[in-house]
Protein backbone atom coordinates (compact mmCIF):
# COMPACT_ATOMS: atom_id res chain seq x y z
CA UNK A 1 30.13 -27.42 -7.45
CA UNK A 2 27.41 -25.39 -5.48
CA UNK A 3 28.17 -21.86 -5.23
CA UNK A 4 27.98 -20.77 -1.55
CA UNK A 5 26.44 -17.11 -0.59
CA UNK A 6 28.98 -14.12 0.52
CA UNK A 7 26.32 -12.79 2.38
CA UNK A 8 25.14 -14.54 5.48
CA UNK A 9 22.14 -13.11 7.68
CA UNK A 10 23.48 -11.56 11.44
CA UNK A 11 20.23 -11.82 13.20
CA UNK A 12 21.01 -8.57 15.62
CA UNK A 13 22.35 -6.39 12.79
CA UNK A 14 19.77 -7.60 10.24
CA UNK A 15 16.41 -7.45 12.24
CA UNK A 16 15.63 -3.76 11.61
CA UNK A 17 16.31 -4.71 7.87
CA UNK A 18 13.59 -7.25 8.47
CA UNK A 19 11.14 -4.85 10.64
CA UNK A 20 11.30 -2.35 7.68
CA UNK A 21 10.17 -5.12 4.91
CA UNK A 22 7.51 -5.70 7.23
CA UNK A 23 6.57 -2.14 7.16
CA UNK A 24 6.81 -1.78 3.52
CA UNK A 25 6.67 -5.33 1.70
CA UNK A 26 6.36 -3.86 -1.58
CA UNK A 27 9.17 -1.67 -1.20
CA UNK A 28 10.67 0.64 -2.16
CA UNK A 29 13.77 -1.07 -0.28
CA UNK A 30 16.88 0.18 0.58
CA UNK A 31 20.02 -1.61 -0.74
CA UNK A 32 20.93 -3.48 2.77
CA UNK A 33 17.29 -4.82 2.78
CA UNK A 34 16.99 -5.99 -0.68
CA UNK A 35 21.03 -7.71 0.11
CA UNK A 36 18.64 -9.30 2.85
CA UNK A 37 15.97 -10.44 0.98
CA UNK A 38 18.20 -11.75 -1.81
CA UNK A 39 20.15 -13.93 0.67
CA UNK A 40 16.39 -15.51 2.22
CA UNK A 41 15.73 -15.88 -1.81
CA UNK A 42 19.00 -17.73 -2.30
CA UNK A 43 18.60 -21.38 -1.73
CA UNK A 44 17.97 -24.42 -3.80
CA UNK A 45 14.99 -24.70 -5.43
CA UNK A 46 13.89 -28.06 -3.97
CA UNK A 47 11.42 -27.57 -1.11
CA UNK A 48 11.62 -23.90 -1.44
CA UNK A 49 8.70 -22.59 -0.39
CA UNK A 50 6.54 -19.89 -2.66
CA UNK A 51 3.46 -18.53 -2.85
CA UNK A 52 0.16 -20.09 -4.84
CA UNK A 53 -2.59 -17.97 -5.86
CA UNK A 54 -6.07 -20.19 -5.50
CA UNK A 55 -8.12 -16.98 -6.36
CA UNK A 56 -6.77 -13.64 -8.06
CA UNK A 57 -6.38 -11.34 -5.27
CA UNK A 58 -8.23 -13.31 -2.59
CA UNK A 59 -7.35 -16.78 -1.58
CA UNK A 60 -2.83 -17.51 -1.47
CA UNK A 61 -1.26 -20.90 0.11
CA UNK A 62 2.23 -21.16 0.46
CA UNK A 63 3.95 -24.33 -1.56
CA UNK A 64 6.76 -26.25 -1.77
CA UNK A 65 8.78 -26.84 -5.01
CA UNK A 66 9.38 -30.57 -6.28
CA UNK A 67 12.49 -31.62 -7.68
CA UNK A 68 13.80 -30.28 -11.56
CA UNK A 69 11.72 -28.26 -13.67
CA UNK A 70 8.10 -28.80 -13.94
CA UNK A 71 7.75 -31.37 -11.19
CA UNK A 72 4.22 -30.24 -9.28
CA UNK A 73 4.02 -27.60 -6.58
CA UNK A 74 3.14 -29.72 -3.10
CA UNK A 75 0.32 -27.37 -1.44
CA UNK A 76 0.79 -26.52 2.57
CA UNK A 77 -3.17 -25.73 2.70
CA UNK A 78 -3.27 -25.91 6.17
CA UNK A 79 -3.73 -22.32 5.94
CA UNK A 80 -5.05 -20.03 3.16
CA UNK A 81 -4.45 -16.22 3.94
CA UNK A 82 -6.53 -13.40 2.25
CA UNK A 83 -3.40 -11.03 2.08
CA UNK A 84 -0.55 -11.01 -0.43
CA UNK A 85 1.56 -9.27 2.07
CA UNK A 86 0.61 -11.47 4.68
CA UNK A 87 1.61 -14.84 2.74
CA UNK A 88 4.70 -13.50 1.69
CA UNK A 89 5.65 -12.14 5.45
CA UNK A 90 5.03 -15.89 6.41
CA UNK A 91 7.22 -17.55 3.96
CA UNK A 92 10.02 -14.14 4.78
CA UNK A 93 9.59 -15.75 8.68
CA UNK A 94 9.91 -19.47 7.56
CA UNK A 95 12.97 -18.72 5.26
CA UNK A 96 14.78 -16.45 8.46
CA UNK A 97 14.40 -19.31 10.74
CA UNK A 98 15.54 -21.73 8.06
CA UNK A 99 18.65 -20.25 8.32
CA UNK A 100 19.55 -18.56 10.53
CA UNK A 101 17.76 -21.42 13.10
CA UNK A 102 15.79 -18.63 14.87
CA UNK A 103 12.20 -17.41 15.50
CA UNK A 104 11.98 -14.02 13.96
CA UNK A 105 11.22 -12.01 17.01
CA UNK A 106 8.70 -9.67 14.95
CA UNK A 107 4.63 -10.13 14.62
């Protein structure tokens, strides 16, 4: 039995939650944004997308997980970004969208 998540994202109520990750990606975060960020963290592992460091501190692609535990990391190297922040804001946008079925209307 899959467990389901109480907290589902409201994408009015929830997009200054987003705006102020983008401001401060490494936080600190207040307690409605990390409840935000948990919920875009909470979905199967399968496909999930995650960051891939090619060169410490330089070079990040975003990857897909495979299926079960150890099962290779598929690489979307379509485009390689030279910011942490900027890897993880694209995989924050991806996730939104994923469910909530929405562009994020932010940069």
């Amino acid at each position: 039995m899959a467990l389901e998540p109480i907290y589902q994202i409201d994408v009015v109520r929830d997009l200054p939650l987003a705006k102020a990750y983008r401001e401060s990606p490494s936080g600190p975060h207040s307690p409605d944004t990390l409840r935000l960020l948990n919920r875009l963290r909470w979905e199967p592992m399968h496909d999930k997308h995650v960051l891939v460091c090619l060169e410490r501190h330089q070079r990040w692609v975003i990857g897909k997980l495979g299926v079960g535990r150890g099962a290779p990391v598929q690489l979307i190297e379509d485009r390689v970004f030279s910011s942490r922040e900027e890897a993880e804001w694209t995989v924050f946008k991806w996730r939104w969208k994923n469910l909530t079925g929405e562009e994020l209307p932010l940069p």
